[in-house]
N, C-alpha and C. Protein backbone atom coordinates (compact mmCIF):
# COMPACT_ATOMS: atom_id res chain seq x y z
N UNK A 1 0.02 17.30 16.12
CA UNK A 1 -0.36 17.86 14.83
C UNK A 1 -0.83 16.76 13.88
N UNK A 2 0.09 15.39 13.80
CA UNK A 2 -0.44 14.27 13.16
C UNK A 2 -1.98 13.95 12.93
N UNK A 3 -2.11 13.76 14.65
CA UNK A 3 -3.43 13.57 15.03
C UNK A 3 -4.87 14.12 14.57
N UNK A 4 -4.58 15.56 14.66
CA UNK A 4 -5.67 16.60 14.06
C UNK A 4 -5.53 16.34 13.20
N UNK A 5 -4.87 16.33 12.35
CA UNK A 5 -4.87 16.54 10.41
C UNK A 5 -5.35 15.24 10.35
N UNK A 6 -5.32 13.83 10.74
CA UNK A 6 -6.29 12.30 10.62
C UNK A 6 -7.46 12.83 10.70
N UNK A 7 -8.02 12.95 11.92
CA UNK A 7 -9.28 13.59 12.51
C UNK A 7 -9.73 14.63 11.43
N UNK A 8 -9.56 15.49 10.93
CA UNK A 8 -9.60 16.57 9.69
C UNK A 8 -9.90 15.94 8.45
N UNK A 9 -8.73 14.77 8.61
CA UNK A 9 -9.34 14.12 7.01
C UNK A 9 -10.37 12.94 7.03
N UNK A 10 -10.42 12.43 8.25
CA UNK A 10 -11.34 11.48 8.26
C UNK A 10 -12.84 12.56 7.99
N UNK A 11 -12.57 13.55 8.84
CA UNK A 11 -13.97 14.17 8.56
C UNK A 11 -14.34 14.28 6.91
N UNK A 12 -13.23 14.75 6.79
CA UNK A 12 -13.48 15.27 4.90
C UNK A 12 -13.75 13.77 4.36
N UNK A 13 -13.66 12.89 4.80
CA UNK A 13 -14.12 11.84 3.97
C UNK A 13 -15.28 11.42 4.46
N UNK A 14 -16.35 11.37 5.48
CA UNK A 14 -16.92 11.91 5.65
C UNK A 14 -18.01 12.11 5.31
N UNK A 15 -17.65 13.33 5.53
CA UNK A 15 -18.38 14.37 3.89
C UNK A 15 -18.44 13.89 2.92
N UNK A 16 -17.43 13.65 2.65
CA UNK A 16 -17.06 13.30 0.76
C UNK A 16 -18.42 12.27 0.37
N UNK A 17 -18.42 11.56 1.52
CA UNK A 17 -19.27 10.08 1.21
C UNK A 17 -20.59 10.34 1.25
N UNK A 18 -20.70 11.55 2.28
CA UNK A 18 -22.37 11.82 2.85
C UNK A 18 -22.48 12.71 1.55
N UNK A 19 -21.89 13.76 0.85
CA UNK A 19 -22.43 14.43 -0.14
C UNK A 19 -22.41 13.64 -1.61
N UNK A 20 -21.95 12.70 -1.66
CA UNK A 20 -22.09 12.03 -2.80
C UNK A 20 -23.19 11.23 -2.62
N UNK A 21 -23.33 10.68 -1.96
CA UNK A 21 -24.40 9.80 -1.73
C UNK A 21 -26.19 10.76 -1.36
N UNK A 22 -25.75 11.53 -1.27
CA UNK A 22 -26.57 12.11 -1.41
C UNK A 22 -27.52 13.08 -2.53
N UNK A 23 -26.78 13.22 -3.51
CA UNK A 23 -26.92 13.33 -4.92
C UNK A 23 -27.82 12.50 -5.80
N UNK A 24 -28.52 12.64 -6.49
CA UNK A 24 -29.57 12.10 -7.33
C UNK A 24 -28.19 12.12 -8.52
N UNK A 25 -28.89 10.85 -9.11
CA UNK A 25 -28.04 10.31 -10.58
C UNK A 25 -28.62 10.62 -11.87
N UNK A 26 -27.90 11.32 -12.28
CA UNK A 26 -28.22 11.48 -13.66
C UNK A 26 -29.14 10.91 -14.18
N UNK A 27 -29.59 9.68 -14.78
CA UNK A 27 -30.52 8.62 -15.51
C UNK A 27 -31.05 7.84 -14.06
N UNK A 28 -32.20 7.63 -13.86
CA UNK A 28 -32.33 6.08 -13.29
C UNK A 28 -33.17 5.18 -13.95
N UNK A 29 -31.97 4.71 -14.50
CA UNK A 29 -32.49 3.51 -15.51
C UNK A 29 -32.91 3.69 -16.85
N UNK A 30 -33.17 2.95 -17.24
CA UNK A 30 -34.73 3.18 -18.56
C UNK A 30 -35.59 4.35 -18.49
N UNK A 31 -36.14 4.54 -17.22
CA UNK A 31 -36.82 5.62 -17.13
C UNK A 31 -36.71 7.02 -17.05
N UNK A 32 -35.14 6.66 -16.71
CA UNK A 32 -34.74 8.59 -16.76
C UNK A 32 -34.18 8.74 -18.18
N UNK A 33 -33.86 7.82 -18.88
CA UNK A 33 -33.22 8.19 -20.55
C UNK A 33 -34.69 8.49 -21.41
N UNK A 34 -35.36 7.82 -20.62
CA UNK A 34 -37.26 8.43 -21.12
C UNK A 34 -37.05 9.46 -21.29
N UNK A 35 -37.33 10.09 -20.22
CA UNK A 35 -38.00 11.39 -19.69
C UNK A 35 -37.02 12.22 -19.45
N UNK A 36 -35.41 11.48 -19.50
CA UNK A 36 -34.46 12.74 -19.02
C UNK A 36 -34.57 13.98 -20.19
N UNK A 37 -35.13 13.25 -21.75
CA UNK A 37 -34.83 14.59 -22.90
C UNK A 37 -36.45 15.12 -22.64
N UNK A 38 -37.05 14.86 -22.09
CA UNK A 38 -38.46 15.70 -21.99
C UNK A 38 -38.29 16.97 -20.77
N UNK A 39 -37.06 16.64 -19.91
CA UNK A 39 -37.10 17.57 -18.64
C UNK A 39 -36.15 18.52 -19.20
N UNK A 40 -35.22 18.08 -19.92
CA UNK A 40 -34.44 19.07 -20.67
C UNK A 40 -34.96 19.94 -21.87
N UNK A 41 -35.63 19.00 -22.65
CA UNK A 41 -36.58 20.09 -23.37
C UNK A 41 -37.98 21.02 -22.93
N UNK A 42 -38.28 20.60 -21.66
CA UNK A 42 -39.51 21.49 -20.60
C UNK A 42 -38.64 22.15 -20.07
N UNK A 43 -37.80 21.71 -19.08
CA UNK A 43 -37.17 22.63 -18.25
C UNK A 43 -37.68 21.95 -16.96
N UNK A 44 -36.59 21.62 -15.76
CA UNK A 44 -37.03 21.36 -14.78
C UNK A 44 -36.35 21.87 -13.49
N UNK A 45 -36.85 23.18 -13.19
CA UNK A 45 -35.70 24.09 -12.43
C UNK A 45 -36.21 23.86 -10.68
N UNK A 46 -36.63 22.48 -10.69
CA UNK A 46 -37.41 22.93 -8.79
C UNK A 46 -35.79 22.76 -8.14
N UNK A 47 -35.44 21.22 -8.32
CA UNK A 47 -33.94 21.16 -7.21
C UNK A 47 -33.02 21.34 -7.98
N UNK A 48 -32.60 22.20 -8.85
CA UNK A 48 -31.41 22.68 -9.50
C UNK A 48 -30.80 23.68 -8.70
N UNK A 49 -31.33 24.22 -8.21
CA UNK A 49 -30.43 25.13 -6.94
C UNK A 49 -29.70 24.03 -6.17
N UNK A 50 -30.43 23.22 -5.25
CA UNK A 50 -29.97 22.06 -4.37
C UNK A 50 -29.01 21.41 -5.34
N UNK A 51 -29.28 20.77 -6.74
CA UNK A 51 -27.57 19.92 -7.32
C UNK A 51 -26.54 20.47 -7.14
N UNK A 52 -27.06 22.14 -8.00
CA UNK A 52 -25.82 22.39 -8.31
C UNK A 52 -24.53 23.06 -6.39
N UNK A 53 -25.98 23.25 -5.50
CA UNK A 53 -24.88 23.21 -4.29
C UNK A 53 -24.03 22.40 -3.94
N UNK A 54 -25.20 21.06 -3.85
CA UNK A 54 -24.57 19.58 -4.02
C UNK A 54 -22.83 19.37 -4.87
N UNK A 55 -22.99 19.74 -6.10
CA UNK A 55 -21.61 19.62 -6.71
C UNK A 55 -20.66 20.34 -6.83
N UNK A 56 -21.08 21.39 -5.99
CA UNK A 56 -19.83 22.52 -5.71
C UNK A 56 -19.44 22.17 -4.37
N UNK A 57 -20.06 21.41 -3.55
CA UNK A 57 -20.13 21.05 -1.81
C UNK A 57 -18.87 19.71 -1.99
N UNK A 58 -19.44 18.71 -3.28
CA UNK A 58 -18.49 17.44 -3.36
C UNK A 58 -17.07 18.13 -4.32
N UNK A 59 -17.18 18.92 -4.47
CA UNK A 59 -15.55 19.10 -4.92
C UNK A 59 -14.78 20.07 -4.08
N UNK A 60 -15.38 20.73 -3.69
CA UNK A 60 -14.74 21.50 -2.42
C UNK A 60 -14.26 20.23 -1.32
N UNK A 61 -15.29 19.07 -1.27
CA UNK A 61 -14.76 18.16 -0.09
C UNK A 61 -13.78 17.35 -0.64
N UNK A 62 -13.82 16.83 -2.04
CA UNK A 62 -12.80 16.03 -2.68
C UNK A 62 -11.28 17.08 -2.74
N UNK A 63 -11.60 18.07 -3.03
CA UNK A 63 -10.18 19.10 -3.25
C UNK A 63 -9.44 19.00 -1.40
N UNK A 64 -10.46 19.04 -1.01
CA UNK A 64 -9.53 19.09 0.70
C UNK A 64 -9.25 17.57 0.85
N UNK A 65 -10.17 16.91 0.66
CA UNK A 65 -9.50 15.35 0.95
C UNK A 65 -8.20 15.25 0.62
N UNK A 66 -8.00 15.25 -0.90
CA UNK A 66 -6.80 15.17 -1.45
C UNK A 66 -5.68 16.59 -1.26
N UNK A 67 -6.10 17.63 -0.91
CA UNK A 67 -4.76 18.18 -0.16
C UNK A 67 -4.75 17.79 1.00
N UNK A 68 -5.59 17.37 1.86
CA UNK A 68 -5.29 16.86 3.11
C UNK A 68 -4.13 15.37 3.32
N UNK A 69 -4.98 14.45 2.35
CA UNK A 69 -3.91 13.73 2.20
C UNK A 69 -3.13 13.34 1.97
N UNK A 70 -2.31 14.64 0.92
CA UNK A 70 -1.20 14.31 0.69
C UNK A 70 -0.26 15.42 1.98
N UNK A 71 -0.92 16.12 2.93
CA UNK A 71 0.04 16.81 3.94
C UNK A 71 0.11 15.68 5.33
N UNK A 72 -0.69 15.04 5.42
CA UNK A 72 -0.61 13.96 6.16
C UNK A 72 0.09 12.77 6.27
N UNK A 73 0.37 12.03 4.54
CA UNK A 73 1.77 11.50 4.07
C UNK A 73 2.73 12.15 4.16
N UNK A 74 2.84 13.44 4.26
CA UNK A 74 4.13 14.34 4.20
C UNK A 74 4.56 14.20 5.99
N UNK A 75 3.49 13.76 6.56
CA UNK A 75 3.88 14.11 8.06
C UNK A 75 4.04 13.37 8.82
N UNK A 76 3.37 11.83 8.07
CA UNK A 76 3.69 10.41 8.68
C UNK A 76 4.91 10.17 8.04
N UNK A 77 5.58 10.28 7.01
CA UNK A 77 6.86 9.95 6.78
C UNK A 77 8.02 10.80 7.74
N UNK A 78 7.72 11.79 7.68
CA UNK A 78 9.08 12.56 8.80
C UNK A 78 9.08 11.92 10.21
């Protein structure tokens, strides 16, 4: 049982790393504090479907990481 639940959380981390890293950043640089209030005042709806999956995908993986790892400390200590 140890075993799987490692394997389980290694996956979720993982994830964790591949969906974060995969995410576009807020500003890049100089140039997005430009243009970031011009996309907000136009509107820029092409990959706003794709973020916002994106940040419901990285907290769903962060929420299991961290219940995962704290049942896994619970199971290496016994």
């Amino acid at each position: 049982m140890e075993i799987a639940l490692k394997i389980v959380l290694i996956v979720f981390s993982l994830g964790l790393i591949a969906v974060v890293l995969l995410q576009k950043g807020k500003s890049a640089g100089l140039s997005g504090a430009i243009t970031g209030g011009a996309e907000h005042l136009f509107g820029k709806q092409k990959a706003r479907g794709l973020d916002l999956f994106l940040q419901r995908l990285t907290i769903a993986f962060a929420v299991g990481f961290f219940v995962l790892a704290l049942v896994v400390s619970y199971f290496v200590e016994k």
